[in-house]
PDB file of N, CA and C in Angstrom:
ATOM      1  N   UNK A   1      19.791  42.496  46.366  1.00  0.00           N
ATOM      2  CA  UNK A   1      19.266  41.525  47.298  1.00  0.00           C
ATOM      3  C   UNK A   1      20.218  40.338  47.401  1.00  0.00           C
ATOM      4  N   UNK A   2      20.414  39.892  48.833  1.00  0.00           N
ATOM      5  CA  UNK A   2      21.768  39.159  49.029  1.00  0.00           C
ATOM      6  C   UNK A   2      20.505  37.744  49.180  1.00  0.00           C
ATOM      7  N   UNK A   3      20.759  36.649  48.645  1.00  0.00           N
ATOM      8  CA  UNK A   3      20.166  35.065  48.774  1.00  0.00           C
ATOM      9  C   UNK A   3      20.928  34.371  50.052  1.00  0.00           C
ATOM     10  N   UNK A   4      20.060  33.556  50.889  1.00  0.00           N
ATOM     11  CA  UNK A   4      20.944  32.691  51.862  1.00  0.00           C
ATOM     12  C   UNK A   4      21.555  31.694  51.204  1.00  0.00           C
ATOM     13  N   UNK A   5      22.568  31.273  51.277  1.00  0.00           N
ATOM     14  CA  UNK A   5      23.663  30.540  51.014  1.00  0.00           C
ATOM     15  C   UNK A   5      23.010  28.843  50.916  1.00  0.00           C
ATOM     16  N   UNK A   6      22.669  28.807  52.094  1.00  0.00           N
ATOM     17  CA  UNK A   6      21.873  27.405  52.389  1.00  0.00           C
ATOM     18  C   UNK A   6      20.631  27.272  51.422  1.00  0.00           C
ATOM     19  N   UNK A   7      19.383  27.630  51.904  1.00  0.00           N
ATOM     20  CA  UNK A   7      18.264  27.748  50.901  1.00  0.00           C
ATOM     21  C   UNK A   7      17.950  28.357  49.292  1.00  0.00           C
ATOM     22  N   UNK A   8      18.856  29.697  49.236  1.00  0.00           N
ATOM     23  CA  UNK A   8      18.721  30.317  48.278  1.00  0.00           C
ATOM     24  C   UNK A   8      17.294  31.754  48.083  1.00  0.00           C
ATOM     25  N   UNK A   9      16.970  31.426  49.447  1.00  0.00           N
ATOM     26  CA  UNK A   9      15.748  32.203  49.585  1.00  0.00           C
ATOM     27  C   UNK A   9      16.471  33.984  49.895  1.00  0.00           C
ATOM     28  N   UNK A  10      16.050  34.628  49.255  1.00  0.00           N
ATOM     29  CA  UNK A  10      16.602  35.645  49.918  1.00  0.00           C
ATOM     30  C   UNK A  10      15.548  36.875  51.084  1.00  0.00           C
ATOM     31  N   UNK A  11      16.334  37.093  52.187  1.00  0.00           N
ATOM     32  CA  UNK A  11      15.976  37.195  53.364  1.00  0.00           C
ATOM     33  C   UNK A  11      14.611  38.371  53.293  1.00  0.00           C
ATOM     34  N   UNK A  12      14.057  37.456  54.186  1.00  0.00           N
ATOM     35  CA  UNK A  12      12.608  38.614  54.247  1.00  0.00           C
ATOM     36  C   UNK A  12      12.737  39.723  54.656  1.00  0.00           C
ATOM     37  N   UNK A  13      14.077  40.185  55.547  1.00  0.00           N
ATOM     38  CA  UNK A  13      13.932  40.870  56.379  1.00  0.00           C
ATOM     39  C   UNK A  13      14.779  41.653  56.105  1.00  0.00           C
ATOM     40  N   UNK A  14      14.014  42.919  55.179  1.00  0.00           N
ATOM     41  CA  UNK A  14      14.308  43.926  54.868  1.00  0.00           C
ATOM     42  C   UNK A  14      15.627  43.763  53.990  1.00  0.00           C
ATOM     43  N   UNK A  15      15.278  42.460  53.104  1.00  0.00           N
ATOM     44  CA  UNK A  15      16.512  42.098  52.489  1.00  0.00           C
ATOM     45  C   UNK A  15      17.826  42.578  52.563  1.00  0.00           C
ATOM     46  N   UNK A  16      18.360  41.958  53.576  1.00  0.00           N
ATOM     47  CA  UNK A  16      19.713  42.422  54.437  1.00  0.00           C
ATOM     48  C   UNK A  16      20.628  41.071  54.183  1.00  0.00           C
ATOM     49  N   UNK A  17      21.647  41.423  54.192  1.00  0.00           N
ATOM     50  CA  UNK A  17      22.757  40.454  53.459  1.00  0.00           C
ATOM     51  C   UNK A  17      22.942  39.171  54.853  1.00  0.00           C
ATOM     52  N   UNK A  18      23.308  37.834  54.269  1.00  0.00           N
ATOM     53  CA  UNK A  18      22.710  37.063  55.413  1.00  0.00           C
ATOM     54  C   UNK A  18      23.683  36.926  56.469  1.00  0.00           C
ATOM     55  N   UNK A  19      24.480  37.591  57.007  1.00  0.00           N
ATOM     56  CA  UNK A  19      25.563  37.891  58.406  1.00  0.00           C
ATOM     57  C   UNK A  19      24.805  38.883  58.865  1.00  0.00           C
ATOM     58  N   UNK A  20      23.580  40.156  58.781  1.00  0.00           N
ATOM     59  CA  UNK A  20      22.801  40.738  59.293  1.00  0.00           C
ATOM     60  C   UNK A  20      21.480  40.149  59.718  1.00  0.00           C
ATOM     61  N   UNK A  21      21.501  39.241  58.848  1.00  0.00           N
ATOM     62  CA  UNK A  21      20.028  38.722  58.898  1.00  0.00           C
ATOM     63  C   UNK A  21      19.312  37.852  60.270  1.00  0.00           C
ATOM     64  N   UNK A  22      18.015  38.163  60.570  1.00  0.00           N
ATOM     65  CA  UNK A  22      17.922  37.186  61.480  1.00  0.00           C
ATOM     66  C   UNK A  22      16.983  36.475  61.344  1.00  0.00           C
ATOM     67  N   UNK A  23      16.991  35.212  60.380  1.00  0.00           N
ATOM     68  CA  UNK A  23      16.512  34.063  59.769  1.00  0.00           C
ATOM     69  C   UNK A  23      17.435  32.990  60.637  1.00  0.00           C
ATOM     70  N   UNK A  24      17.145  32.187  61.478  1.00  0.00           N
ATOM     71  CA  UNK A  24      17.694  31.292  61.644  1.00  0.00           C
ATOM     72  C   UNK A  24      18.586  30.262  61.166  1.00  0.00           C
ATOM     73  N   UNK A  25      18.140  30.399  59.972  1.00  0.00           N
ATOM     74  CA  UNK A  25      18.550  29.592  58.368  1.00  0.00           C
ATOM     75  C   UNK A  25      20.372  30.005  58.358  1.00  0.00           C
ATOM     76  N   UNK A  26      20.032  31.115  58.007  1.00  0.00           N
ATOM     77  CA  UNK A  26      20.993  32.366  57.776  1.00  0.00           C
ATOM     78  C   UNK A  26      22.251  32.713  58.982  1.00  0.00           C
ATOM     79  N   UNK A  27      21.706  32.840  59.845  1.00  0.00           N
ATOM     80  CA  UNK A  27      22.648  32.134  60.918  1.00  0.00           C
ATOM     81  C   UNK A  27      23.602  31.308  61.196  1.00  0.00           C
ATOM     82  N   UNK A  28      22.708  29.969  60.996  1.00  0.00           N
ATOM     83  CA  UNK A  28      23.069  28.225  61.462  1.00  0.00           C
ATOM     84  C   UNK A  28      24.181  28.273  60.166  1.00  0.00           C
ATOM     85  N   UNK A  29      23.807  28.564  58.806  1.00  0.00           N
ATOM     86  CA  UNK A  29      24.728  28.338  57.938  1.00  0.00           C
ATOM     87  C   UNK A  29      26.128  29.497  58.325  1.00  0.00           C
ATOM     88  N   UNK A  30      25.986  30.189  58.643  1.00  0.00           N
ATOM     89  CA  UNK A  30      27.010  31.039  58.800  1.00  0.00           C
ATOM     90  C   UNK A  30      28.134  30.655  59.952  1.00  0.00           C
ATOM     91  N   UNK A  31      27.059  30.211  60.733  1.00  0.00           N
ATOM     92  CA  UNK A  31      28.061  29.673  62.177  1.00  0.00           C
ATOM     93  C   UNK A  31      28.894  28.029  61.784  1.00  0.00           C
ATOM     94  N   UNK A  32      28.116  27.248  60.830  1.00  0.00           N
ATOM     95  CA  UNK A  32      28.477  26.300  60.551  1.00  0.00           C
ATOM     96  C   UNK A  32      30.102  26.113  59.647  1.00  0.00           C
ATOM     97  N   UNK A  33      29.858  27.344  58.687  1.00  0.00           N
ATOM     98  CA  UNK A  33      30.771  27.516  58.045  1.00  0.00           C
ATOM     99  C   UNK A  33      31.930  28.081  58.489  1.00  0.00           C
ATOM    100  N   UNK A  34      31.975  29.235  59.579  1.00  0.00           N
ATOM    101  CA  UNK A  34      32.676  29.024  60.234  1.00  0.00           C
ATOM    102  C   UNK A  34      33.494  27.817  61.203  1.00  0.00           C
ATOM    103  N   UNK A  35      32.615  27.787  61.772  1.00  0.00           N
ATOM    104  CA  UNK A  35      33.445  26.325  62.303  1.00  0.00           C
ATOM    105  C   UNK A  35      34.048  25.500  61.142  1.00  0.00           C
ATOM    106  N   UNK A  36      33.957  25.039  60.618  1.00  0.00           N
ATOM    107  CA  UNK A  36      34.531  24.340  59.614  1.00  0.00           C
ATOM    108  C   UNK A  36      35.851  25.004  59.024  1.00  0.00           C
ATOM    109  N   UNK A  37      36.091  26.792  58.698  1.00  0.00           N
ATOM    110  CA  UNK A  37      37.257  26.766  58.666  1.00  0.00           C
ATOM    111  C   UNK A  37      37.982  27.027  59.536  1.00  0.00           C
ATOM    112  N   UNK A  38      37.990  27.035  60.963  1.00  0.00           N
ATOM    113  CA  UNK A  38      38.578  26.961  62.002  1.00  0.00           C
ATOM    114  C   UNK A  38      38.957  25.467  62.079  1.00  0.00           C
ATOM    115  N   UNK A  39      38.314  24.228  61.984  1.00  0.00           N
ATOM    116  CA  UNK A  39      38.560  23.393  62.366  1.00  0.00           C
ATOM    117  C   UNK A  39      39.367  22.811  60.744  1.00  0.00           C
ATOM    118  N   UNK A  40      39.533  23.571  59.594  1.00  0.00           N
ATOM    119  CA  UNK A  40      40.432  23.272  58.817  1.00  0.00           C
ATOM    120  C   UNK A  40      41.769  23.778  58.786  1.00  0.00           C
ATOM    121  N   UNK A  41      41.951  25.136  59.623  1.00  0.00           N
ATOM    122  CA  UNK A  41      42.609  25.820  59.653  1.00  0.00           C
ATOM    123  C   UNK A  41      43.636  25.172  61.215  1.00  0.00           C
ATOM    124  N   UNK A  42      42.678  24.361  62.066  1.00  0.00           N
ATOM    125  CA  UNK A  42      43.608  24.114  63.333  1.00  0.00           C
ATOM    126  C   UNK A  42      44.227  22.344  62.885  1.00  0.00           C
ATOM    127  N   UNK A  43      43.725  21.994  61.884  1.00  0.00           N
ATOM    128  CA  UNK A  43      44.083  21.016  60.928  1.00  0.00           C
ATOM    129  C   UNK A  43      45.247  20.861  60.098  1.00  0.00           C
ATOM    130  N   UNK A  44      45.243  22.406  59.847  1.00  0.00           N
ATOM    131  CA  UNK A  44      46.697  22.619  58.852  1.00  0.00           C
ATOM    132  C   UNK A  44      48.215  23.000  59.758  1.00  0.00           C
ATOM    133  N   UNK A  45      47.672  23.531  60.790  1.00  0.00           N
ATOM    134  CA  UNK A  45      48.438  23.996  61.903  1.00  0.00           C
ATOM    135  C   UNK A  45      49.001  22.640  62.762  1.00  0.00           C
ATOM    136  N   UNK A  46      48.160  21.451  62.785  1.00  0.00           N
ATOM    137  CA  UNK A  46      48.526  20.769  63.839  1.00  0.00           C
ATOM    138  C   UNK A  46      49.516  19.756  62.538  1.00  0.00           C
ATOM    139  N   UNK A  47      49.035  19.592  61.515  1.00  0.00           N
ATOM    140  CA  UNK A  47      49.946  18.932  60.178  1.00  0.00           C
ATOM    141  C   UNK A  47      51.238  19.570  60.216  1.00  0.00           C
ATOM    142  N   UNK A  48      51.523  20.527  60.368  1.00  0.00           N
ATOM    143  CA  UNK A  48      52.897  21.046  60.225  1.00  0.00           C
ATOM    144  C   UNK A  48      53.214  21.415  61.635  1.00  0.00           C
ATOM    145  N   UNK A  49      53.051  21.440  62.619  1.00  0.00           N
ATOM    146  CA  UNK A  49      53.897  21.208  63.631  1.00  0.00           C
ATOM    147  C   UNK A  49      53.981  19.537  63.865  1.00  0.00           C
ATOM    148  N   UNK A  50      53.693  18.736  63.046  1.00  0.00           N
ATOM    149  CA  UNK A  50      53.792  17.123  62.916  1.00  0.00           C
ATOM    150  C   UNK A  50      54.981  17.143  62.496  1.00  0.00           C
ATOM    151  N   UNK A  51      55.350  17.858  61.421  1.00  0.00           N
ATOM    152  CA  UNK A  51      56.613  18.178  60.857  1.00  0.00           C
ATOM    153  C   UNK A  51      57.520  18.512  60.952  1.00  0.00           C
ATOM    154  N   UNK A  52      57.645  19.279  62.072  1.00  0.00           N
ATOM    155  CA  UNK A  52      58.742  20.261  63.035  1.00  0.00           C
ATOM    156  C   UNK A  52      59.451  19.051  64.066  1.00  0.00           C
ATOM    157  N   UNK A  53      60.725  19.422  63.795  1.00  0.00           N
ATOM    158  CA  UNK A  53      61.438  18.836  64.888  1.00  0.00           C
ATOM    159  C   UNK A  53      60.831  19.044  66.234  1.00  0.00           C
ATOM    160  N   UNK A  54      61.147  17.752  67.245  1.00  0.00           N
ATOM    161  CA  UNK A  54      60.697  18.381  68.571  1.00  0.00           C
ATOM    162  C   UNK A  54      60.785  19.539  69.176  1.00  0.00           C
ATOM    163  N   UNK A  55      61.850  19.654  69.460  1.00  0.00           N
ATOM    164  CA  UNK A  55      62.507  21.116  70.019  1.00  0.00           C
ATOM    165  C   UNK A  55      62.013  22.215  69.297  1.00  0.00           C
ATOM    166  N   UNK A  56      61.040  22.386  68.171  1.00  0.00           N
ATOM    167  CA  UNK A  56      60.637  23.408  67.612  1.00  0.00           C
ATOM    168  C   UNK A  56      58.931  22.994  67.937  1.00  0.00           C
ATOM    169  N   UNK A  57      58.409  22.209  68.283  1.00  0.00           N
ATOM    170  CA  UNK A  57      57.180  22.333  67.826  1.00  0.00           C
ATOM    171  C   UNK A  57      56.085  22.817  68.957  1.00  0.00           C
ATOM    172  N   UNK A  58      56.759  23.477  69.866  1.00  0.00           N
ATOM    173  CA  UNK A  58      56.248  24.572  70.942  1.00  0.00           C
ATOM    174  C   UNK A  58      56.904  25.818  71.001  1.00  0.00           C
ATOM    175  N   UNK A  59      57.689  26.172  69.981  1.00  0.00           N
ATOM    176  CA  UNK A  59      58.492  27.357  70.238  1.00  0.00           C
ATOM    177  C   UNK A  59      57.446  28.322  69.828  1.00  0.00           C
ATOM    178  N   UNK A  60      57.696  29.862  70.216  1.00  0.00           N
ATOM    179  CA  UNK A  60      57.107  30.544  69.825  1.00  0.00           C
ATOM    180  C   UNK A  60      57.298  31.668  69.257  1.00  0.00           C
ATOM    181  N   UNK A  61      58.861  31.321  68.307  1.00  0.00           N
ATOM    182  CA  UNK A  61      59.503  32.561  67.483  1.00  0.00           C
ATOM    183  C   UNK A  61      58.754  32.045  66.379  1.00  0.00           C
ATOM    184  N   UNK A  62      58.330  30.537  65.562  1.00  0.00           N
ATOM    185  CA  UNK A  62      57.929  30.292  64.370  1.00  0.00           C
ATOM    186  C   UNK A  62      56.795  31.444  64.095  1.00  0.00           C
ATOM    187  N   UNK A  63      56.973  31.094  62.585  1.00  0.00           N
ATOM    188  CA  UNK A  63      55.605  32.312  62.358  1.00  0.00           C
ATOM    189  C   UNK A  63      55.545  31.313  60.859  1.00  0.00           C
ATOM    190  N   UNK A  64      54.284  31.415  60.580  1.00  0.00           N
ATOM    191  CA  UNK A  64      53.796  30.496  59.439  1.00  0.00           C
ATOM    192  C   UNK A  64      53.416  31.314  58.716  1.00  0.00           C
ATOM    193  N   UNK A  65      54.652  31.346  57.434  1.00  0.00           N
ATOM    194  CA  UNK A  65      53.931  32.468  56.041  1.00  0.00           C
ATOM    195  C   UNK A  65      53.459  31.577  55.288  1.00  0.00           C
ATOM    196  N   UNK A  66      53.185  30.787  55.045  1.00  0.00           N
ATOM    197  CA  UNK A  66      51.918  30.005  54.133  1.00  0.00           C
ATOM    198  C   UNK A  66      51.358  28.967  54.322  1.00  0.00           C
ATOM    199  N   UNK A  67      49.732  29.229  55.037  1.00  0.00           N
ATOM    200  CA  UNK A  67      49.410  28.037  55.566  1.00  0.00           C
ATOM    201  C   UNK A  67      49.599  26.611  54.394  1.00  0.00           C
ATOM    202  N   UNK A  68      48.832  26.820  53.249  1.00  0.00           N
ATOM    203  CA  UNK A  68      48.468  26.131  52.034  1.00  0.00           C
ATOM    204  C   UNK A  68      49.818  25.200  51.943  1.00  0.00           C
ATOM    205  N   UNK A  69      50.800  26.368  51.614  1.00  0.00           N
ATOM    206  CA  UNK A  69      52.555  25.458  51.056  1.00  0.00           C
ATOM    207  C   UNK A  69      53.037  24.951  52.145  1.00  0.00           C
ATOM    208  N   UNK A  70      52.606  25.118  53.433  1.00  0.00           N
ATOM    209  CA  UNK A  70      53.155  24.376  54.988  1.00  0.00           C
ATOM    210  C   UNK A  70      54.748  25.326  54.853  1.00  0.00           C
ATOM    211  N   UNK A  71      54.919  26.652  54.739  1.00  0.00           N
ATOM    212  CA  UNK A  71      56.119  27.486  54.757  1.00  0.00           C
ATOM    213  C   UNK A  71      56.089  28.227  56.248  1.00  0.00           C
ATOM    214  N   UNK A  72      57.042  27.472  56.918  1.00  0.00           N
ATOM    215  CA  UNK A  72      57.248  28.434  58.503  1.00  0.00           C
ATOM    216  C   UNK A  72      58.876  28.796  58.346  1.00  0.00           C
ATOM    217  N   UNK A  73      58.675  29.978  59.498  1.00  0.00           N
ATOM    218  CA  UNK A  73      59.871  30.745  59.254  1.00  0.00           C
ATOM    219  C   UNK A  73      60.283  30.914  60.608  1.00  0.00           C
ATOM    220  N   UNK A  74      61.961  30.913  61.195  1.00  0.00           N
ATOM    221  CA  UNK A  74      62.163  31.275  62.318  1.00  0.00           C
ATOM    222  C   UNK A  74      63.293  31.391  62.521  1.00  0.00           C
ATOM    223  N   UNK A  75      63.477  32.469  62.869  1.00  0.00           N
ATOM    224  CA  UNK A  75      64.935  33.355  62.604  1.00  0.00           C
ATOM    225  C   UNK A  75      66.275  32.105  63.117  1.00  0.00           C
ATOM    226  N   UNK A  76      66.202  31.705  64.128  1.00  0.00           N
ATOM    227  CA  UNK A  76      67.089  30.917  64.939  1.00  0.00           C
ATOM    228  C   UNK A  76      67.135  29.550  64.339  1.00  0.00           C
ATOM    229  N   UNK A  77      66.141  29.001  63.608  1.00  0.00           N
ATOM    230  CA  UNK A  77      66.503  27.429  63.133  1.00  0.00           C
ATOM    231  C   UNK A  77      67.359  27.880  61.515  1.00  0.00           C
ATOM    232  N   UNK A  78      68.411  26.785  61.701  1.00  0.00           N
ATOM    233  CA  UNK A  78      69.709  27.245  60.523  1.00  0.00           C
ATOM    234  C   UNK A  78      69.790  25.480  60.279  1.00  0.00           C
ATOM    235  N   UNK A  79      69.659  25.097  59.145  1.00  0.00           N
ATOM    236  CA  UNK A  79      69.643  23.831  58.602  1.00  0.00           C
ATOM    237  C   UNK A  79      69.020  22.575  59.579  1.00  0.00           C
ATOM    238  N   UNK A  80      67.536  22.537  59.865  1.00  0.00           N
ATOM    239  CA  UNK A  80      66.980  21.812  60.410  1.00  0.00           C
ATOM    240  C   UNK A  80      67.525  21.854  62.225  1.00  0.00           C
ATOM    241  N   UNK A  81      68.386  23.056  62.262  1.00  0.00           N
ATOM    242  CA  UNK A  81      68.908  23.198  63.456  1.00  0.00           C
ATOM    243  C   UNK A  81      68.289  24.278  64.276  1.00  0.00           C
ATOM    244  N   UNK A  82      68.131  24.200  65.852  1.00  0.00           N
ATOM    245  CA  UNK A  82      67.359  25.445  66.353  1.00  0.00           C
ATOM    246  C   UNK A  82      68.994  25.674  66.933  1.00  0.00           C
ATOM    247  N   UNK A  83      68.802  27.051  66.874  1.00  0.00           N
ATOM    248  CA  UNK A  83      70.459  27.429  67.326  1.00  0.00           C
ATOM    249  C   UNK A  83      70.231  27.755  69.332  1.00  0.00           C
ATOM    250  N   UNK A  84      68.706  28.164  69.434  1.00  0.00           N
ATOM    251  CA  UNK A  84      68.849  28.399  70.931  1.00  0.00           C
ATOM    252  C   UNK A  84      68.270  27.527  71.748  1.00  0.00           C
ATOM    253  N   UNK A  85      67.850  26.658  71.304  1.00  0.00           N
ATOM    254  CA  UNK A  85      67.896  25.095  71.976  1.00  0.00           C
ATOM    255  C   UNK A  85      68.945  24.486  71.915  1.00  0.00           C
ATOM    256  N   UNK A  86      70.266  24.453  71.355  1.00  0.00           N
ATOM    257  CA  UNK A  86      71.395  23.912  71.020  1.00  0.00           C
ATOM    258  C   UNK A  86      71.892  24.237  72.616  1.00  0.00           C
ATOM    259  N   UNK A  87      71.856  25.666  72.192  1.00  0.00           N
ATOM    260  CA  UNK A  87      72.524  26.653  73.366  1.00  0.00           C
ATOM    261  C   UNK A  87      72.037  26.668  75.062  1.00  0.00           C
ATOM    262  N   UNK A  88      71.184  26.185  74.641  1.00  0.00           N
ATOM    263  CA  UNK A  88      70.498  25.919  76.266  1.00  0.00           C
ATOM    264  C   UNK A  88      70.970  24.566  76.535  1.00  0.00           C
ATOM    265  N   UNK A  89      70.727  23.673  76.074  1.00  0.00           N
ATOM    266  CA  UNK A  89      70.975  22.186  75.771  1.00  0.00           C
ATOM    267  C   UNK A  89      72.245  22.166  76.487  1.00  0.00           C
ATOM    268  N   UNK A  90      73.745  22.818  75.453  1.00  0.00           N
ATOM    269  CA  UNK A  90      75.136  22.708  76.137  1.00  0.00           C
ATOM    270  C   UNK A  90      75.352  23.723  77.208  1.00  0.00           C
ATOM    271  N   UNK A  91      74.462  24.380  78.314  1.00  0.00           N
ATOM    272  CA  UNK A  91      74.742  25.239  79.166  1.00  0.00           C
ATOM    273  C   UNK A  91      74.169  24.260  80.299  1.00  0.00           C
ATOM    274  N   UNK A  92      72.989  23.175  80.007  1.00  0.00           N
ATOM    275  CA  UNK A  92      72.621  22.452  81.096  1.00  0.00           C
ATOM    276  C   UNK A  92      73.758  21.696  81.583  1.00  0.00           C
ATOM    277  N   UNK A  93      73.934  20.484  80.208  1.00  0.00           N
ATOM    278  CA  UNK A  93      75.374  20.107  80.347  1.00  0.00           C
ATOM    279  C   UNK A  93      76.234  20.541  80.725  1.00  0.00           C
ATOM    280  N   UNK A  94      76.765  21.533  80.682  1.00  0.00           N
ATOM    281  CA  UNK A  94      78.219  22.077  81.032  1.00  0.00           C
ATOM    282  C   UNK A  94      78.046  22.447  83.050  1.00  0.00           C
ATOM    283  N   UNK A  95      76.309  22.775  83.264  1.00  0.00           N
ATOM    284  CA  UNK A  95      76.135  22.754  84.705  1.00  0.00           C
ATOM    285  C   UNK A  95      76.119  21.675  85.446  1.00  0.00           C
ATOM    286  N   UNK A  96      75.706  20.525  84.789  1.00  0.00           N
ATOM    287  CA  UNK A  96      75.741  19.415  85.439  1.00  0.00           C
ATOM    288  C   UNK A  96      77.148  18.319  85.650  1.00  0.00           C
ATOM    289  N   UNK A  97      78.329  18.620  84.773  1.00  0.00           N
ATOM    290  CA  UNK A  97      79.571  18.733  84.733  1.00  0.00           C
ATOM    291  C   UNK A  97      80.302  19.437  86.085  1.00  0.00           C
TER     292      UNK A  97
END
């Protein structure tokens, strides 16, 4: 028998684990908790693109291997450098020349 999280009551209904359950209780806490790690999770995401150079912090080669350690990875940035923003950068220039 699975207990609701919130109350501790465990579910009348046909004692079913409380993501099956339909106790209102059981629900509200479930949906709540969700939200919360979404809105911790778009928290950690918006902290480390705080961190990112401009020119990186809309790209969409990054890929984030650890939310927790703030570790992103992206093939093209080489010492705080994006190599294909560089490259676009001196091709505008060189057109407007």
């Amino acid at each position: 028998m699975e207990k609701c999280l919130e109350t501790n009551i465990v579910c009348s209904n046909s004692n079913k684990q409380c993501k099956n359950c339909k106790l209102d209780e059981c629900k509200n806490t479930f949906k709540m908790i969700d939200r919360l790690e979404n809105k911790e999770y778009d928290f950690k995401i918006e902290k480390i693109k705080a961190q990112l150079p401009k020119m990186c912090k809309d790209c969409s080669l990054l890929q984030i291997l650890n939310l927790d350690k703030q570790l992103v990875y992206c093939p093209y940035r080489l010492k705080e450098r994006c190599l294909l923003k560089e490259n676009e950068t001196e091709k505008k220039e060189k057109e407007t020349l």
